[in-house]
N, C-alpha and C. Protein backbone atom coordinates (compact mmCIF):
# COMPACT_ATOMS: atom_id res chain seq x y z
N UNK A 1 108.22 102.97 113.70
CA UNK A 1 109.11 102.17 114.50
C UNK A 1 108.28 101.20 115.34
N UNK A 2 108.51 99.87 115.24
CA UNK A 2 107.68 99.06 115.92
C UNK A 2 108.43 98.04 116.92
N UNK A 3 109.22 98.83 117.61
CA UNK A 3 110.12 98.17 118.87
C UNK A 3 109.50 99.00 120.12
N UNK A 4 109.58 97.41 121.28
CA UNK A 4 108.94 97.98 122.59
C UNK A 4 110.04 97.96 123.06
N UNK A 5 110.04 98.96 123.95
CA UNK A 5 110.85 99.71 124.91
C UNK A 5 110.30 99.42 126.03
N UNK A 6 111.35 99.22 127.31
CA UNK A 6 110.73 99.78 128.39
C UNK A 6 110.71 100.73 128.99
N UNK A 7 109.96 101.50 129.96
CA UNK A 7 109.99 102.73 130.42
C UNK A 7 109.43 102.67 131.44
N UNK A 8 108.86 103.93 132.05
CA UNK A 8 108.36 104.34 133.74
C UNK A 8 106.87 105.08 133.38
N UNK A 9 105.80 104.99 133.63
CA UNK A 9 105.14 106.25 133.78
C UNK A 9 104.24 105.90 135.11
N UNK A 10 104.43 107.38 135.76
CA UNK A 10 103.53 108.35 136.50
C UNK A 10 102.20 108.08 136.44
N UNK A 11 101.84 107.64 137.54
CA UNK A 11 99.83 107.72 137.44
C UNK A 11 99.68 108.09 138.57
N UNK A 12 98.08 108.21 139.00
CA UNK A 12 97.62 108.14 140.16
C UNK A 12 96.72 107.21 140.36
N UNK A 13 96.38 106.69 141.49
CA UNK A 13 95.90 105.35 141.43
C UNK A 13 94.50 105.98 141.62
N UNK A 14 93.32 105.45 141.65
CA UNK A 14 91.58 105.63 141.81
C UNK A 14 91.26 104.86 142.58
N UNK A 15 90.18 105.46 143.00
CA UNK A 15 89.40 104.62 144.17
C UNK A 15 88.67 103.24 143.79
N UNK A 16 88.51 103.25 142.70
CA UNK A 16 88.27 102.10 142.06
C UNK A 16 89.31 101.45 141.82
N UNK A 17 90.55 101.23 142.22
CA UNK A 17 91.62 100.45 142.01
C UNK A 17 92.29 100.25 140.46
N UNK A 18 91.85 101.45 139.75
CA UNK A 18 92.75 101.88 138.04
C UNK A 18 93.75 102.50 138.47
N UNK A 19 94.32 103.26 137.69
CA UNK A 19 95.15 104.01 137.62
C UNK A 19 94.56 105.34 136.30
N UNK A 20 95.28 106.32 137.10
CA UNK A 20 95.09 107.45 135.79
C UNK A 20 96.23 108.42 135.33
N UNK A 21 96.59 109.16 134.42
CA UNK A 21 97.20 109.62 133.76
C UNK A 21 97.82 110.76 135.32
N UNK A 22 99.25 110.54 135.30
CA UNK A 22 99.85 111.73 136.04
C UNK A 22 99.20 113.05 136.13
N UNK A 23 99.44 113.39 134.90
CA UNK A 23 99.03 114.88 134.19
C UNK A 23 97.81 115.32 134.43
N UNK A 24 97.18 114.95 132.90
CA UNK A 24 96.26 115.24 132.43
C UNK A 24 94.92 114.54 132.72
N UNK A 25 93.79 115.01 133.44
CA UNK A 25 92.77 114.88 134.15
C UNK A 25 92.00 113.43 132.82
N UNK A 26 90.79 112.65 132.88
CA UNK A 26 90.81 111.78 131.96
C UNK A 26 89.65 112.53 131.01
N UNK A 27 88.75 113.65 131.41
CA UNK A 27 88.11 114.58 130.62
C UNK A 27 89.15 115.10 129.81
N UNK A 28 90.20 115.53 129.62
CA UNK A 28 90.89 116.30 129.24
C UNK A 28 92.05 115.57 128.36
N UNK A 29 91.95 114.53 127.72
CA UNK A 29 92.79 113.58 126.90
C UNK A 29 93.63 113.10 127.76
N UNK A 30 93.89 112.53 129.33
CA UNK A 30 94.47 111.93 130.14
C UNK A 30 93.67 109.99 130.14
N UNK A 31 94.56 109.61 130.32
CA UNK A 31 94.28 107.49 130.05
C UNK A 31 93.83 107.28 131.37
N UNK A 32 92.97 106.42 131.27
CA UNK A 32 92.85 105.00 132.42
C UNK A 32 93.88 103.92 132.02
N UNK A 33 94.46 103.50 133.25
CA UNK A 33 95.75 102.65 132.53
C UNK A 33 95.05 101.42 133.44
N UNK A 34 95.38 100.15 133.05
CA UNK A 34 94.90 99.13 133.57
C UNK A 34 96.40 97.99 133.08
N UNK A 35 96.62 97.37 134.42
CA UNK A 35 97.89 96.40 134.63
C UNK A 35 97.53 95.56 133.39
N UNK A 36 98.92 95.11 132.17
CA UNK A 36 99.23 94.55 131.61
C UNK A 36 97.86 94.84 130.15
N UNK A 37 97.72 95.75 129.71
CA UNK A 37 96.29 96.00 128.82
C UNK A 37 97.30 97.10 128.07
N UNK A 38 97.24 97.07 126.91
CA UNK A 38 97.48 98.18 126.30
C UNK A 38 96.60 99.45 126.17
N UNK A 39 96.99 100.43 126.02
CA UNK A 39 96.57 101.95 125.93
C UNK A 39 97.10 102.67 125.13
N UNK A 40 96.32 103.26 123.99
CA UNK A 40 96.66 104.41 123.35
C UNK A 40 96.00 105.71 123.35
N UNK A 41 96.19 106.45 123.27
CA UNK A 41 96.06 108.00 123.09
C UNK A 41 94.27 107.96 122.63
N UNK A 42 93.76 108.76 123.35
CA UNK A 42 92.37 109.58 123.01
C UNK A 42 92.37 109.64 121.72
N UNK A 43 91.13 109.70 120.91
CA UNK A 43 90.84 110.70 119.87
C UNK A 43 91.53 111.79 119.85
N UNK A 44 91.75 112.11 118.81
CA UNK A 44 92.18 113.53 118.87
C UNK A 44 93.11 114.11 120.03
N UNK A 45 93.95 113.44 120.48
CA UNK A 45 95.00 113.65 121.35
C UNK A 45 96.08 112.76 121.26
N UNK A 46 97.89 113.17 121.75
CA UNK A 46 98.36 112.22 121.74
C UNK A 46 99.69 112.67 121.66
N UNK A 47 101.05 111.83 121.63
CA UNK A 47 101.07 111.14 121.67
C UNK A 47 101.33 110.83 123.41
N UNK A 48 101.40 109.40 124.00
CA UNK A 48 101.20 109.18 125.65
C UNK A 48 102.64 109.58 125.63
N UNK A 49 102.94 110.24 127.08
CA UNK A 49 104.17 110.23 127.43
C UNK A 49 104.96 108.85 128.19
N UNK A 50 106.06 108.59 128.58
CA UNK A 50 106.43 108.05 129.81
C UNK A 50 108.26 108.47 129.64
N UNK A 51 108.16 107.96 130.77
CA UNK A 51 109.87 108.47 131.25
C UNK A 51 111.05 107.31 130.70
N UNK A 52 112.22 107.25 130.23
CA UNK A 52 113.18 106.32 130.29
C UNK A 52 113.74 105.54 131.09
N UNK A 53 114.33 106.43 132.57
CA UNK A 53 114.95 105.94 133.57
C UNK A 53 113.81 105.90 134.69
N UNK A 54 113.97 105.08 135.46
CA UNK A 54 113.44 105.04 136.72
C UNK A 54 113.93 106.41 137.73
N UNK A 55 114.97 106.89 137.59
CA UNK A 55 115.38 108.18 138.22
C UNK A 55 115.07 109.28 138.07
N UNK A 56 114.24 109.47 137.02
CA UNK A 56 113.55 110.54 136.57
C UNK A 56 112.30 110.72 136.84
N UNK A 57 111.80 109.39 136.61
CA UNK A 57 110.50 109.35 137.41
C UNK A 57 110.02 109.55 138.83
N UNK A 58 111.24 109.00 139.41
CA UNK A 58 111.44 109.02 140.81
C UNK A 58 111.14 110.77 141.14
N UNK A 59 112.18 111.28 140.45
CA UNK A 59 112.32 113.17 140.80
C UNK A 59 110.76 113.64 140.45
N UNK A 60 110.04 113.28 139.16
CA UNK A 60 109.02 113.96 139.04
C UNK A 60 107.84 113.63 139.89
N UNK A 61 107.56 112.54 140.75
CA UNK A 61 106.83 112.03 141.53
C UNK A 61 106.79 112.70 142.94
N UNK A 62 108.01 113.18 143.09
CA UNK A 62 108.51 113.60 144.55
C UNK A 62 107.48 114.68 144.91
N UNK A 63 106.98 114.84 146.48
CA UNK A 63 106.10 115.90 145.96
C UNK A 63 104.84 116.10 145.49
N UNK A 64 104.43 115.14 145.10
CA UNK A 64 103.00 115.08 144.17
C UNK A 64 102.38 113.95 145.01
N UNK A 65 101.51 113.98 146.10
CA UNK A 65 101.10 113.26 147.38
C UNK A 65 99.98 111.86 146.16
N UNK A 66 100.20 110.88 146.61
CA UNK A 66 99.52 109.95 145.95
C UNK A 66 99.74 109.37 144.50
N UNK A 67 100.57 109.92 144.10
CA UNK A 67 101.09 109.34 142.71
C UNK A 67 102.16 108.52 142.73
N UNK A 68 101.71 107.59 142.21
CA UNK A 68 102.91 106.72 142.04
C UNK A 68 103.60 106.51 140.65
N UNK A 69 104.71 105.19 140.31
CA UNK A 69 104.77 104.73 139.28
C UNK A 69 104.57 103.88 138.84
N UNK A 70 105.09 103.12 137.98
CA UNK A 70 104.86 101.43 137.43
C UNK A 70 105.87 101.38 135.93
N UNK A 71 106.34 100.25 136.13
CA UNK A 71 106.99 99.34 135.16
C UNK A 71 106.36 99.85 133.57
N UNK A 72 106.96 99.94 132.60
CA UNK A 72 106.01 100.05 131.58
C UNK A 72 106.31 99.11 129.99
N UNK A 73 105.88 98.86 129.44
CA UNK A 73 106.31 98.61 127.72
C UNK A 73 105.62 99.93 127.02
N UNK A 74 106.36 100.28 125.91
CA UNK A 74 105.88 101.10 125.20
C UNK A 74 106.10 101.19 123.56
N UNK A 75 105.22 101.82 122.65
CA UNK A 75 105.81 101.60 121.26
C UNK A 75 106.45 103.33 120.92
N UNK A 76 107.73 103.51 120.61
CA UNK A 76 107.55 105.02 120.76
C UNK A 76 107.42 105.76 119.35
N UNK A 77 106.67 106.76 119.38
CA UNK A 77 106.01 107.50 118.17
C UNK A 77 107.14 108.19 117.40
N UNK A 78 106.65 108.82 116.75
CA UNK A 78 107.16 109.01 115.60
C UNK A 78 107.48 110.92 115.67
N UNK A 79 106.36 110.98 116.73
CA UNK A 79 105.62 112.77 116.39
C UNK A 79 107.09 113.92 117.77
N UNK A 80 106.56 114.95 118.15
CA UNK A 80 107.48 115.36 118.64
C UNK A 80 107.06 116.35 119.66
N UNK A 81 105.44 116.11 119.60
CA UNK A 81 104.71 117.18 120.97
C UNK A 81 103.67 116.27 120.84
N UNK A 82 103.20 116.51 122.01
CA UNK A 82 101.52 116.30 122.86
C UNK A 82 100.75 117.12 122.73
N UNK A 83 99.83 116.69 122.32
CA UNK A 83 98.62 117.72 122.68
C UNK A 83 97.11 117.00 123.14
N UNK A 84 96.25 117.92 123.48
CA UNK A 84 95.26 117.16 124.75
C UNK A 84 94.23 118.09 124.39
N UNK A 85 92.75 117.71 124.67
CA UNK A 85 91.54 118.23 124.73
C UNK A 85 91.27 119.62 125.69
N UNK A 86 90.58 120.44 126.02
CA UNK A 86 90.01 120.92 127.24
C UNK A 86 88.88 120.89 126.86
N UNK A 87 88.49 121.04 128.15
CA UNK A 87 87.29 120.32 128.78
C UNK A 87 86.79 120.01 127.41
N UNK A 88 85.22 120.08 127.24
CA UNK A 88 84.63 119.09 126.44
C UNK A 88 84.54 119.42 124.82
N UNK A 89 85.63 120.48 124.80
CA UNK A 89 85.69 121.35 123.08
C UNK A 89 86.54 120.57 122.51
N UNK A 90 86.16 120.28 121.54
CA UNK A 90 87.23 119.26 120.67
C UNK A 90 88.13 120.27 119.95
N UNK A 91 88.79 121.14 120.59
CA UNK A 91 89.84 121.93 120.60
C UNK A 91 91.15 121.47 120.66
N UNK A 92 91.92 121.12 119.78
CA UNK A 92 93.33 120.43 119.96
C UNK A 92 94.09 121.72 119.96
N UNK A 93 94.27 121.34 121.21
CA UNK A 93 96.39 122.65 121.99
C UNK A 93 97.66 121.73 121.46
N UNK A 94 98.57 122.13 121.07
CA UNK A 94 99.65 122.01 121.00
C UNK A 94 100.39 122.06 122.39
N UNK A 95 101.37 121.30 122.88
CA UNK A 95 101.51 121.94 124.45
C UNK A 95 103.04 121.66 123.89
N UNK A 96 103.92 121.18 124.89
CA UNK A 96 105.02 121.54 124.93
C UNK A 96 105.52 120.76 123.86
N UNK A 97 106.97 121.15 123.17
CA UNK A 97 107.84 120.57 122.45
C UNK A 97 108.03 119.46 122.72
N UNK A 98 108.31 118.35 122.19
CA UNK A 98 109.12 117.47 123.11
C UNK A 98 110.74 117.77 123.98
N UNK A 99 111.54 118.81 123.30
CA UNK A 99 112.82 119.58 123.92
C UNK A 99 112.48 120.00 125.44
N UNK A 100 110.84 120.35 125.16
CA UNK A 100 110.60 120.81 126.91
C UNK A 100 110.01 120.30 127.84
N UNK A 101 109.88 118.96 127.42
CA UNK A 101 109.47 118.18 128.72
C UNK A 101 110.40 117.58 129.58
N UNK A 102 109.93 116.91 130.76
CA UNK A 102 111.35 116.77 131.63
C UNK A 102 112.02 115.84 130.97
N UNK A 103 113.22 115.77 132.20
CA UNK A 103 114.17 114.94 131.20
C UNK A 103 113.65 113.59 131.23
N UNK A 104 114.39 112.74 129.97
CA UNK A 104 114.42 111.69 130.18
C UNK A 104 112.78 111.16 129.71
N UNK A 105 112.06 112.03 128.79
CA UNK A 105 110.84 111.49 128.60
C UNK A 105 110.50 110.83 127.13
N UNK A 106 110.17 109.86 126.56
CA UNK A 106 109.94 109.48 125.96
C UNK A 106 108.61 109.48 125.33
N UNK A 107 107.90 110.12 123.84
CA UNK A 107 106.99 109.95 123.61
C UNK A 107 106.26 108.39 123.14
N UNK A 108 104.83 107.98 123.17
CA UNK A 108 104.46 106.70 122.55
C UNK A 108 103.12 106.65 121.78
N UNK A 109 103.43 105.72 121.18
CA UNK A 109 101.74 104.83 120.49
C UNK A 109 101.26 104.21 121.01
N UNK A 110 101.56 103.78 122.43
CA UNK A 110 100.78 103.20 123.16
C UNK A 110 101.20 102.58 124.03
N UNK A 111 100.96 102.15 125.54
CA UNK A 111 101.51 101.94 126.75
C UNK A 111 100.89 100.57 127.51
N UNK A 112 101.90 100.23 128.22
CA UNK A 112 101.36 98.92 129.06
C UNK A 112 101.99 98.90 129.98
N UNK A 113 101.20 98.94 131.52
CA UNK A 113 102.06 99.09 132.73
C UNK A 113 102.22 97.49 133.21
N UNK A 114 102.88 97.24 133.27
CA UNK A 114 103.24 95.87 134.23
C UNK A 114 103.36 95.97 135.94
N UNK A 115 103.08 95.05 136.57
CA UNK A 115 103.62 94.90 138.24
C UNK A 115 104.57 93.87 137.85
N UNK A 116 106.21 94.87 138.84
CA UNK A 116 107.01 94.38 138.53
C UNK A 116 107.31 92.73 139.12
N UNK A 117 107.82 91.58 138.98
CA UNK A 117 107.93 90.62 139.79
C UNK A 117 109.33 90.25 140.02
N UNK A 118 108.94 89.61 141.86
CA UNK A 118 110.31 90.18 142.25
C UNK A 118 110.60 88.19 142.27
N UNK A 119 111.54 87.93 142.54
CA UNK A 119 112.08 86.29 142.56
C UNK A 119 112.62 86.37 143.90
N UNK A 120 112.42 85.45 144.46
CA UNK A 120 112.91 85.09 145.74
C UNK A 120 113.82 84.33 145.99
């Protein structure tokens, strides 16, 4: 499927002024996301998550001191779980279903956060 969507995802911002993966640490198959740049999935990890609604994102953010969100485009995959590295074993986990992630989440092939612009 090669339609962009838009969506929401979760990061935390760095002291270096990136952004990084909500979740998953960036040792551990988690992204550096960088404004308007596309991003896809690690080696051997994948596929990226992000959320549908802005209201969902909102709920999963709540709570989690320093994380924010951002605007997104996305291409969405095909597959139906994530899975991610630990630490430095090229060990692929299976993690959750897609049925069990929160609501409203959308899997992808690859992500682009935008800053939204507002018109005056």
């Amino acid at each position: 499927m090669n339609i962009l969507k838009k969506g929401w995802k979760a990061v935390y911002k760095e002291h270096g002024g990136g952004y990084i993966s909500a979740i998953q640490q960036v040792d551990s198959g988690g992204i550096d996301y960088t404004m308007n740049r596309w991003v896809y999935p690690l080696d051997g990890c994948g596929p990226l998550a992000v959320f549908t609604t802005e209201e969902s994102v909102k709920f999963f953010i709540k709570g989690r001191p320093y994380c924010t969100y951002f605007p997104c485009f996305y291409m969405p995959s095909d597959l139906a779980c994530v899975w991610y590295h630990v630490f430095d074993l090229f060990i692929i986990i299976k993690t959750r279903q897609a049925a069990s992630l929160p609501d409203d989440t959308a899997l992808a092939r690859k992500v682009m956060l935008f800053m939204p612009i507002q018109i005056a």
